[in-house]
Protein backbone atom coordinates (compact mmCIF):
# COMPACT_ATOMS: atom_id res chain seq x y z
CA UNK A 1 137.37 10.48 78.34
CA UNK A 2 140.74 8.22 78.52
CA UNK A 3 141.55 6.24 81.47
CA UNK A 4 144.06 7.67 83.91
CA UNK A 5 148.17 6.98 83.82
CA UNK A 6 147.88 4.80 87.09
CA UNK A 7 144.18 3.45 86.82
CA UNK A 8 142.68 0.84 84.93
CA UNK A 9 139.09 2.34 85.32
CA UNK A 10 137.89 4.44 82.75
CA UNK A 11 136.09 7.70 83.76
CA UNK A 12 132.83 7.91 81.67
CA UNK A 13 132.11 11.22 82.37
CA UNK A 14 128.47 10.39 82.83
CA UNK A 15 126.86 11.27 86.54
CA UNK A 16 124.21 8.70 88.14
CA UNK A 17 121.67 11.11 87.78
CA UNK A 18 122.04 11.24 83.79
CA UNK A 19 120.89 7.75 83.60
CA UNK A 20 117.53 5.93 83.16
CA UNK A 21 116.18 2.86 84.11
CA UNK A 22 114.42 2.07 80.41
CA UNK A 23 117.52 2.65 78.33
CA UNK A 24 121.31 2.08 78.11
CA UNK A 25 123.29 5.01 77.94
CA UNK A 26 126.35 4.08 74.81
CA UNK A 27 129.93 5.01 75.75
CA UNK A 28 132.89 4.02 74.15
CA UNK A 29 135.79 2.47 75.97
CA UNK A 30 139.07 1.12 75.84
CA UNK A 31 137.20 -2.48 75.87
CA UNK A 32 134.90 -1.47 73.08
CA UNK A 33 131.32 0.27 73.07
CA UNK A 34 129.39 0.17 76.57
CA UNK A 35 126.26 0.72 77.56
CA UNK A 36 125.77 2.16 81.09
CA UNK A 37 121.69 1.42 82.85
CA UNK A 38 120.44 2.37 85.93
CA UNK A 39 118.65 -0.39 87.85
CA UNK A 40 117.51 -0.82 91.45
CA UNK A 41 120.84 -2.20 92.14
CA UNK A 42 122.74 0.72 90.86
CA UNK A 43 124.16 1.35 88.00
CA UNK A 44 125.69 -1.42 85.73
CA UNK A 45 127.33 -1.38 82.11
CA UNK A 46 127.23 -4.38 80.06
CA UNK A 47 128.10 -4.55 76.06
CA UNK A 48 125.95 -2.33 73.84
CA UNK A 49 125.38 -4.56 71.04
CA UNK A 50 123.64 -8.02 71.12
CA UNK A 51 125.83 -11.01 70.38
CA UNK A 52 122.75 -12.59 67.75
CA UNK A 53 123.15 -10.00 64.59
CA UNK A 54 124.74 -7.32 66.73
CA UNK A 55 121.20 -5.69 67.57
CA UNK A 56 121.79 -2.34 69.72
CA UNK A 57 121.31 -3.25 73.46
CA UNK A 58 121.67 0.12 74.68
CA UNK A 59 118.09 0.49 72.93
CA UNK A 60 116.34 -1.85 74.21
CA UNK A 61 114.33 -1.66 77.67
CA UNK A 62 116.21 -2.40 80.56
CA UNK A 63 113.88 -3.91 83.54
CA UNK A 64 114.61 -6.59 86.82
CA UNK A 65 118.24 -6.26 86.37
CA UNK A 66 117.87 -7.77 82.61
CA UNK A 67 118.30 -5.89 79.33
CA UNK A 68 116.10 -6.83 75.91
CA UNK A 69 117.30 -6.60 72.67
CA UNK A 70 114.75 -4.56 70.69
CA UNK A 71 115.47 -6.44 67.43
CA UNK A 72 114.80 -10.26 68.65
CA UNK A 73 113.95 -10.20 72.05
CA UNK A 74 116.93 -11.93 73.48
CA UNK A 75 117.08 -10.80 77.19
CA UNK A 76 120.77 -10.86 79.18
CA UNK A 77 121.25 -10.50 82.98
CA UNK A 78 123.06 -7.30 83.43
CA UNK A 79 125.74 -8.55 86.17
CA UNK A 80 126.74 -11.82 85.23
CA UNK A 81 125.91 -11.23 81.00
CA UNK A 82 124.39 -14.39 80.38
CA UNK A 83 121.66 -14.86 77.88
CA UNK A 84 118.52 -15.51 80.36
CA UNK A 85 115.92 -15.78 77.50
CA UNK A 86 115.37 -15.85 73.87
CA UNK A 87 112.34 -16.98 71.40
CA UNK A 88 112.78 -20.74 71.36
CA UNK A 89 115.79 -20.31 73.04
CA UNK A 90 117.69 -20.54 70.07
CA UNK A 91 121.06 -19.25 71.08
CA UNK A 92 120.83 -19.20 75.08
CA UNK A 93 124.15 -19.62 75.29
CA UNK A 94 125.51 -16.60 74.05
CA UNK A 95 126.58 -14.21 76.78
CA UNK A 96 127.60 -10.31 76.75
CA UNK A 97 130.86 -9.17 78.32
CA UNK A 98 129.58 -6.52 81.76
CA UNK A 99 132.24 -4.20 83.38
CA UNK A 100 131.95 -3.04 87.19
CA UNK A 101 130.72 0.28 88.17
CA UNK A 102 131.33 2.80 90.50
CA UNK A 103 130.73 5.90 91.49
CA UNK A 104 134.16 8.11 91.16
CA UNK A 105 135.36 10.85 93.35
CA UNK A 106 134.07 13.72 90.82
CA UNK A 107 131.07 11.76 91.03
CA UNK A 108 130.87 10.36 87.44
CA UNK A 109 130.52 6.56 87.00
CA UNK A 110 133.90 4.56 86.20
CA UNK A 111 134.10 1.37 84.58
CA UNK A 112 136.82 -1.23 85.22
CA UNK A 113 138.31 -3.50 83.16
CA UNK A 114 136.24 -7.01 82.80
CA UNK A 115 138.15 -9.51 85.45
CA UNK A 116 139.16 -12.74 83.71
């Protein structure tokens, strides 16, 4: 999918329904390669690779609104990105970019650009 002429979002083609709460579902977009989870919230896309040796995010299990990297452990807050947790918290300060979500008109999930 491409975003539209007049909209920054970018249509993911993916419907609410296709998503689970364990595991990130990868999509590539404009901004680089998301990962789209469901939580209790709704649904939320953050970046699908962890910032510490680029370990795949979008496998790791998503719980409480946090995502863990199945390679180190390092756990990120799914809205605001930052690094919540990580053994010794070596590297706490990383962060991962997220992108809003919402539900379009076809009903598939869009993605907006990340605000500055």
């Amino acid at each position: 999918m491409t975003p539209a002429q007049d909209s920054p979002q970018f249509d993911t083609g993916l419907r609410p329904d296709q998503l689970t709460a364990d595991r990130g579902t990868p999509v590539e977009t404009p901004w680089g390669i998301f990962a789209v989870y469901q939580t209790p919230e709704g649904p939320r896309a953050a970046e699908a690779f962890c910032p510490h040796l680029d370990g795949p995010l979008f496998e790791g299990s998503g719980r409480d609104g946090h995502i863990t990297c199945p390679w180190h452990l390092w756990r990120f807050d799914l809205t605001t990105g930052l690094c919540v947790d990580s053994p010794e918290n070596a590297g706490c300060d990383s962060k991962i970019r997220c992108l809003p979500v919402e539900i379009g008109p076809g009903g598939t999930l869009l993605l907006g650009p990340q605000s500055s």
